[in-house]
N, C-alpha and C. Protein backbone atom coordinates (compact mmCIF):
# COMPACT_ATOMS: atom_id res chain seq x y z
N UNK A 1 13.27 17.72 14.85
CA UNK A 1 11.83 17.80 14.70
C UNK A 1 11.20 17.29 16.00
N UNK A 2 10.50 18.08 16.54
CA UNK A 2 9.60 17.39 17.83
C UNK A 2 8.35 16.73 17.68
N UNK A 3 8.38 15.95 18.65
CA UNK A 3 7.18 14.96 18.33
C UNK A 3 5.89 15.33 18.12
N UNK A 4 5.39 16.47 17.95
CA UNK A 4 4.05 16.93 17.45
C UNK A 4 4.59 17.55 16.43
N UNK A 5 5.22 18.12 16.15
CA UNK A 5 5.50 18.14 14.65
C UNK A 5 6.02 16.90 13.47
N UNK A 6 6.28 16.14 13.93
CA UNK A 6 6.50 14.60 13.44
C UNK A 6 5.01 14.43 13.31
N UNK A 7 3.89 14.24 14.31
CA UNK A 7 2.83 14.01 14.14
C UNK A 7 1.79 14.72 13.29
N UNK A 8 2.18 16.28 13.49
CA UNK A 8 1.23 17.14 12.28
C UNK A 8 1.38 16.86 10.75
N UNK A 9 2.91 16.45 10.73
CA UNK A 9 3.34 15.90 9.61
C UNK A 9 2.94 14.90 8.84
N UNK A 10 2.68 13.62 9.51
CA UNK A 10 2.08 12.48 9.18
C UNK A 10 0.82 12.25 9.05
N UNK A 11 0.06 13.54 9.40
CA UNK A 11 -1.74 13.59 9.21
C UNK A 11 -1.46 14.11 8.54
N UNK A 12 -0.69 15.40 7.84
CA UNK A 12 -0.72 16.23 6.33
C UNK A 12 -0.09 15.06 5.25
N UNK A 13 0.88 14.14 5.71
CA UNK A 13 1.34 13.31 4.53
C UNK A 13 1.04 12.35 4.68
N UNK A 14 0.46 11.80 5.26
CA UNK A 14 0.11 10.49 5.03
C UNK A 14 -1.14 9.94 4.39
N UNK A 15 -1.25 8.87 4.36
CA UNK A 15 -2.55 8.56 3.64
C UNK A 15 -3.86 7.97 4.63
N UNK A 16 -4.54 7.94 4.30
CA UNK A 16 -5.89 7.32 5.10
C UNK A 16 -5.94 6.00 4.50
N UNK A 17 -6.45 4.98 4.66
CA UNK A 17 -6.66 4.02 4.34
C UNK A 17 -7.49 3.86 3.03
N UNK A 18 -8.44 4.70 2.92
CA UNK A 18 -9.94 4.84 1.94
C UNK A 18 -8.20 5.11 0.92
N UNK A 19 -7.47 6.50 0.82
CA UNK A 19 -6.58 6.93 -0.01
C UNK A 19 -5.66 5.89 -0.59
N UNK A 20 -5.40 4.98 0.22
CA UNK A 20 -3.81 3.90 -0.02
C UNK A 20 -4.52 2.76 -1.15
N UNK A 21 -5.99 2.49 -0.11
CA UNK A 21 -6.50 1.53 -0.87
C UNK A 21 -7.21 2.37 -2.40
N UNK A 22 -6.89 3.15 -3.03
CA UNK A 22 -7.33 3.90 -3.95
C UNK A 22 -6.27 3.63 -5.00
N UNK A 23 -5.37 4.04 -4.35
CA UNK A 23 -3.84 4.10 -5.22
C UNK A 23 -3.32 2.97 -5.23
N UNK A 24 -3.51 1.96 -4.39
CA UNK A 24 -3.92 0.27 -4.94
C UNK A 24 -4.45 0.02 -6.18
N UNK A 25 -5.65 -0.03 -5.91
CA UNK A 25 -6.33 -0.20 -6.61
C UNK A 25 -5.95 0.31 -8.02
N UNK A 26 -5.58 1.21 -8.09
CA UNK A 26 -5.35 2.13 -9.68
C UNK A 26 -3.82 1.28 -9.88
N UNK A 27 -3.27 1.00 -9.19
CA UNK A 27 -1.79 0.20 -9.88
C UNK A 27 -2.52 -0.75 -9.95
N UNK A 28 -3.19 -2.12 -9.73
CA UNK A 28 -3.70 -2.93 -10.35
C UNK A 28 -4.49 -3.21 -11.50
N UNK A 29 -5.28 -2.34 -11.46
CA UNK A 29 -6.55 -1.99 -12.85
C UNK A 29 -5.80 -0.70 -13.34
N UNK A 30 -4.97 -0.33 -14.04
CA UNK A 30 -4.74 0.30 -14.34
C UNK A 30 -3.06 0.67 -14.78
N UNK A 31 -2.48 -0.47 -15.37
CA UNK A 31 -0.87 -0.76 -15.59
C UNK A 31 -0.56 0.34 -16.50
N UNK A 32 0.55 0.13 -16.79
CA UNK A 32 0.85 1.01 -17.68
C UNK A 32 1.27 0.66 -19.03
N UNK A 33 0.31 0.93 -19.95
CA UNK A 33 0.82 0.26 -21.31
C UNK A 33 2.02 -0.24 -21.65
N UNK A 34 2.81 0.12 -21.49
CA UNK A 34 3.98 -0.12 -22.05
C UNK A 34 4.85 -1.35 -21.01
N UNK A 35 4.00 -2.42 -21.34
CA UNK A 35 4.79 -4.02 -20.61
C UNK A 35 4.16 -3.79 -19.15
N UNK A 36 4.40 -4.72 -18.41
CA UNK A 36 4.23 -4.83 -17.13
C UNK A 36 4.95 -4.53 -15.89
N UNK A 37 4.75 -3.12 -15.35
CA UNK A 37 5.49 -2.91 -14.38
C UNK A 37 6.10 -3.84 -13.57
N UNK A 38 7.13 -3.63 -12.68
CA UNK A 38 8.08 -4.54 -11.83
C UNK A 38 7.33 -4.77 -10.62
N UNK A 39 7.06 -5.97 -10.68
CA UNK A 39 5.87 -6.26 -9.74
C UNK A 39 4.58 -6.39 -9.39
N UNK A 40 3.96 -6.42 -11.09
CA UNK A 40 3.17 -6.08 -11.04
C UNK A 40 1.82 -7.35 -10.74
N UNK A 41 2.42 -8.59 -11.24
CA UNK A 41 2.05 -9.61 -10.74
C UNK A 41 1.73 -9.97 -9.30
N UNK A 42 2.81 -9.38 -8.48
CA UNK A 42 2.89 -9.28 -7.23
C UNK A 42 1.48 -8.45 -6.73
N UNK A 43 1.69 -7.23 -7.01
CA UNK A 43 0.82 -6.66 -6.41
C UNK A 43 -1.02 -7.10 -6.07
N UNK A 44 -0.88 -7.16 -7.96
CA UNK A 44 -2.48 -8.02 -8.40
C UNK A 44 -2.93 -9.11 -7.52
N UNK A 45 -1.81 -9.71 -6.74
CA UNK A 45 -1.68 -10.85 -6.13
C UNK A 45 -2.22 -10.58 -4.66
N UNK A 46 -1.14 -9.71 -3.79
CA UNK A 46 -1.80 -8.59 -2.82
C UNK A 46 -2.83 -8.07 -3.00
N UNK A 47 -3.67 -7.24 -3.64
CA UNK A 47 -4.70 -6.76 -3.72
C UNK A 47 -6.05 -7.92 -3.59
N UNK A 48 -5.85 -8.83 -4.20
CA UNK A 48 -6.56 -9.48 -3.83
C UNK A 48 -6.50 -10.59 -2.54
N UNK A 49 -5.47 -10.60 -1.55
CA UNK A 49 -5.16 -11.29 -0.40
C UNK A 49 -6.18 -10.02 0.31
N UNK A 50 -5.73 -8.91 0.37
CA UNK A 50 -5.84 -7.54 1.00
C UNK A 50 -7.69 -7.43 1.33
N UNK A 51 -8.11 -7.53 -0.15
CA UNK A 51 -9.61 -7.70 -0.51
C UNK A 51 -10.05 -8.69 0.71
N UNK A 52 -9.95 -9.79 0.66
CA UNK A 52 -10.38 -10.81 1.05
C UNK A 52 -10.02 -11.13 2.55
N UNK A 53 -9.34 -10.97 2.96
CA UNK A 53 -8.59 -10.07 4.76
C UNK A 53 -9.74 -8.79 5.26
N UNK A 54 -9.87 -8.08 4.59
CA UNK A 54 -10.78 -6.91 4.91
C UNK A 54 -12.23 -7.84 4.59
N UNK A 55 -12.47 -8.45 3.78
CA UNK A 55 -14.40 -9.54 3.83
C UNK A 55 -14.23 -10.05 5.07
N UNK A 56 -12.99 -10.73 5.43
CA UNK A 56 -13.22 -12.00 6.62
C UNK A 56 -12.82 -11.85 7.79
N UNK A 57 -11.81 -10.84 8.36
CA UNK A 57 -11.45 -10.28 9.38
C UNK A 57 -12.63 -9.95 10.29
N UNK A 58 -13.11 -10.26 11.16
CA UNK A 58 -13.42 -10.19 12.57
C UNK A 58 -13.12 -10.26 13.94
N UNK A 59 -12.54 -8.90 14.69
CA UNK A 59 -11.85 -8.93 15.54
C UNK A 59 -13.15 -9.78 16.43
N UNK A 60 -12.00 -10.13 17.86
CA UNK A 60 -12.40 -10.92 18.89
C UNK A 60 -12.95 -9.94 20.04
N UNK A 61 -13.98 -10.20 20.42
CA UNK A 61 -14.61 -9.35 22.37
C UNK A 61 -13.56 -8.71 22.66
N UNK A 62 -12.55 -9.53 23.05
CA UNK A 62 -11.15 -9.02 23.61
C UNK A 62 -10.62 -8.22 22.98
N UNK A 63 -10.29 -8.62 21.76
CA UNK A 63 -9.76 -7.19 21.12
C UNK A 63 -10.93 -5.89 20.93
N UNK A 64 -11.90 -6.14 20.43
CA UNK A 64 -12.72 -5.06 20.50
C UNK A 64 -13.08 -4.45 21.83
N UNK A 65 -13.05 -4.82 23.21
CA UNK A 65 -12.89 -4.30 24.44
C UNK A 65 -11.35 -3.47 24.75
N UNK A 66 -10.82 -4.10 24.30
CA UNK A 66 -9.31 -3.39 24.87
C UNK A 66 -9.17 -2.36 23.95
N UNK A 67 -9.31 -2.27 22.43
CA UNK A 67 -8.93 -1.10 21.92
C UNK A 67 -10.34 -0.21 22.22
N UNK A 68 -11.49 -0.69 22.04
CA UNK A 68 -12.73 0.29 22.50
C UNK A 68 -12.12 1.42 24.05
N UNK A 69 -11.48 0.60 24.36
CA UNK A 69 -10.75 1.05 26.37
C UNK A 69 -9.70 2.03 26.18
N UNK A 70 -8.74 2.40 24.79
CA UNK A 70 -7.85 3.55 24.65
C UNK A 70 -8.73 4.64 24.98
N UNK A 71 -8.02 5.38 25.85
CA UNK A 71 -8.46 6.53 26.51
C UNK A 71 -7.57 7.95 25.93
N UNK A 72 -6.35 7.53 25.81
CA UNK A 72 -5.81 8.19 25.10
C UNK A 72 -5.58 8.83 23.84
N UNK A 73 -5.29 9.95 22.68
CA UNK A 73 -5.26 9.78 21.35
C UNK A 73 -4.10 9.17 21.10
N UNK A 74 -4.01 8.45 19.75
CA UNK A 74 -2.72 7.73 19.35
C UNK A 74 -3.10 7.75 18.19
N UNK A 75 -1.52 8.17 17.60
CA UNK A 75 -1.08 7.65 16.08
C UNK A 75 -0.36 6.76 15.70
N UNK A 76 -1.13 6.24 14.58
CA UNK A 76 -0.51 4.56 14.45
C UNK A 76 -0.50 4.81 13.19
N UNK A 77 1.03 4.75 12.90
CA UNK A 77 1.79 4.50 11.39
C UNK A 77 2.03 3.39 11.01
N UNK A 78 1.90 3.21 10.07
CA UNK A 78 1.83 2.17 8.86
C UNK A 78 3.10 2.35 7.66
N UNK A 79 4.69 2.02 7.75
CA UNK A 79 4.67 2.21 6.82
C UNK A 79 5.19 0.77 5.71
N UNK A 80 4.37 1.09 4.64
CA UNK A 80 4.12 0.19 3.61
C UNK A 80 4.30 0.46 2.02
N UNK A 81 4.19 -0.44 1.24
CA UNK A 81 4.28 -0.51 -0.33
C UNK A 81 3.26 -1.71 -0.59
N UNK A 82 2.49 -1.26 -1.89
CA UNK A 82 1.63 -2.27 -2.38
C UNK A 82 2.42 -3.71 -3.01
N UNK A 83 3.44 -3.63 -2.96
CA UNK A 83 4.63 -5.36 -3.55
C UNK A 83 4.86 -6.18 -1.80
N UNK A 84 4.34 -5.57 -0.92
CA UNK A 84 4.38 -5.76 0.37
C UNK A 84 3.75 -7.08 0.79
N UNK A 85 3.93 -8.51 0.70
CA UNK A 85 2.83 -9.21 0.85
C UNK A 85 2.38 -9.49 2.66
N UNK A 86 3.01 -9.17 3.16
CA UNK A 86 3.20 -9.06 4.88
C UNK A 86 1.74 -7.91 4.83
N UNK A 87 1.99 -6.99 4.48
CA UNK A 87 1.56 -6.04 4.16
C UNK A 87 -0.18 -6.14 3.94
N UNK A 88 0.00 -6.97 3.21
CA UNK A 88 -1.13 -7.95 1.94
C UNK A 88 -2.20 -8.09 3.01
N UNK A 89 -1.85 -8.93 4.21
CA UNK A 89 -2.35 -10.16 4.62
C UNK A 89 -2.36 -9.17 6.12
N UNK A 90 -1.74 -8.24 6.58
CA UNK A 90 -1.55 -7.62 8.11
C UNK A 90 -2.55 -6.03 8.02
N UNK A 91 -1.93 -5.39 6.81
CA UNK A 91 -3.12 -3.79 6.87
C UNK A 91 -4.46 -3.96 7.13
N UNK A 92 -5.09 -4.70 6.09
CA UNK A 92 -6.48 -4.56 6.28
C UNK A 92 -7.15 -5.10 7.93
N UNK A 93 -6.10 -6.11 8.75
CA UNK A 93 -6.33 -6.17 10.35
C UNK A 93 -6.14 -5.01 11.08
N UNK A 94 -5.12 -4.36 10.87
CA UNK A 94 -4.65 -3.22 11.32
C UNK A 94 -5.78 -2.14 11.39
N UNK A 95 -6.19 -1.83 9.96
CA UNK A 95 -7.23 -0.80 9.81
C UNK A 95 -7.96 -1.17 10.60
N UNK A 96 -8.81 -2.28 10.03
CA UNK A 96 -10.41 -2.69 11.43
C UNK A 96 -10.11 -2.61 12.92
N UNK A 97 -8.97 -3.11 13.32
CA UNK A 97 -8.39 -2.49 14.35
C UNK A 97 -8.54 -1.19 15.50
N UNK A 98 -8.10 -0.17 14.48
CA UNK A 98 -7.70 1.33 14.35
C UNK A 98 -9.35 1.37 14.69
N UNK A 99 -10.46 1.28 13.54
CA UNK A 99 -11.81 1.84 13.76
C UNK A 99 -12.52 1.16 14.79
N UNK A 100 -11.35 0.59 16.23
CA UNK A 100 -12.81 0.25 17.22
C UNK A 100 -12.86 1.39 18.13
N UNK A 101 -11.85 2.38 17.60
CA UNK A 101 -11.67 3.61 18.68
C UNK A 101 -11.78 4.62 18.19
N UNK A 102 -12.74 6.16 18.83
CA UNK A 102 -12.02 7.15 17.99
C UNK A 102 -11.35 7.97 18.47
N UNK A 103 -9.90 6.75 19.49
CA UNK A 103 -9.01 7.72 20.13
C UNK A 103 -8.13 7.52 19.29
N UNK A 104 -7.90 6.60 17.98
CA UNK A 104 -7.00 5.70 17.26
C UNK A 104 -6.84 6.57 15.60
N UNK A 105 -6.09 7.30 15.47
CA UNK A 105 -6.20 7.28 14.07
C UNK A 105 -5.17 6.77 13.30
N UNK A 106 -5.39 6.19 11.90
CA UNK A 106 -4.55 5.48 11.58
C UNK A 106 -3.81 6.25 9.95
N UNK A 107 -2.34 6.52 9.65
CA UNK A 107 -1.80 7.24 8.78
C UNK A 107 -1.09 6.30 8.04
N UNK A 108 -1.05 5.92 6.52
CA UNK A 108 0.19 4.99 5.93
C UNK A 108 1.10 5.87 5.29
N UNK A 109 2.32 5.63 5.47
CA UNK A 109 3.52 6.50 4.40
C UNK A 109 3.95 5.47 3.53
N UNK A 110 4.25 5.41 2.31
CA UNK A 110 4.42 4.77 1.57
C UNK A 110 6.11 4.19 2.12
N UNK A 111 6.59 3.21 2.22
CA UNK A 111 8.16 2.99 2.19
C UNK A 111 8.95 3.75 1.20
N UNK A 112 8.57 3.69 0.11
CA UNK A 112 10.01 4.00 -0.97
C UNK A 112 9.52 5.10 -1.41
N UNK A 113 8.51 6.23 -0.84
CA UNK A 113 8.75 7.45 -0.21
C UNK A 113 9.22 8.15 0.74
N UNK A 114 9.65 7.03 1.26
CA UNK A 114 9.65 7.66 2.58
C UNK A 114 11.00 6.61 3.57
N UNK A 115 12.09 6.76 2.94
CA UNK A 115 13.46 5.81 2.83
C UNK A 115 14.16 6.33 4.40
N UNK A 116 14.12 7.85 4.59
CA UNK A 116 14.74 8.62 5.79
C UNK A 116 13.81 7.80 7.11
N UNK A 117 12.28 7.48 6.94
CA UNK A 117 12.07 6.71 8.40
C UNK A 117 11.87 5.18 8.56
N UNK A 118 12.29 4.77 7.34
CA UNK A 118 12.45 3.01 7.09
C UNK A 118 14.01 3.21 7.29
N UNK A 119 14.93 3.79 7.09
CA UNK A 119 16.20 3.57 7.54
C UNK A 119 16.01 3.26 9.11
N UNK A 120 15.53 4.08 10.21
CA UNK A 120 15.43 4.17 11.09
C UNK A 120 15.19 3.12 12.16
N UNK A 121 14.24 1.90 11.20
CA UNK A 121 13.42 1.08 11.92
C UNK A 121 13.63 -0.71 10.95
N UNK A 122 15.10 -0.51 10.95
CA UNK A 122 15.66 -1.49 9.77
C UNK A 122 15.31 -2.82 11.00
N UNK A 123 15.15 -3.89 10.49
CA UNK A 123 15.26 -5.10 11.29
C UNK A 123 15.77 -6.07 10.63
């Protein structure tokens, strides 16, 4: 696969942020009758770190000068799961981030959709 097709790919599959934080949201308010999903504590837990990261986050001059200064387009992948607490506490910086440019767009793939490019980038 070549690298613009890797990239056309990840704007058709991936999610936008408005989208991820949607499908958040609906696994939290919205369990599934039958007992409490695996993790679900977790997540409820994240969602509200996530919430509260996106109220208080204010990038710095510096950072808002240097990414305002990408001249270039760039795609910046994200990939993540809502049981993610790294995740929790780092996306919603990431996003505000992403919107000081509109050379920056930003795509999330879910992890445990997406196992073939988390193999890739194991640490």
């Amino acid at each position: 696969m070549t690298l613009k097709n890797f990239r056309d790919e990840i704007l058709h599959s991936g999610l936008t942020y408005k989208e991820y934080k949607k499908l958040f949201a609906d696994e939290v308010h919205n369990p599934p009758h039958m007992g409490e999903p695996k993790n679900y504590d977790i997540k409820k837990l994240n969602f509200s770190r996530s919430t509260r990261v996106e109220k208080q986050f204010v990038p710095s001059d510096e950072l808002f000068n240097t990414v305002n200064n990408i001249s270039e387009r760039q795609l910046w992948i994200v990939l993540t799961e809502s049981w993610c607490g790294d995740s929790a506490q780092n996306l919603p910086v990431i996003v505000k981030v992403s919107e000081l440019s509109k050379n920056v767009e930003l795509r999330i793939l879910l992890r445990d959709s997406n196992l073939d490019i988390m193999d890739q980038y194991l640490t």
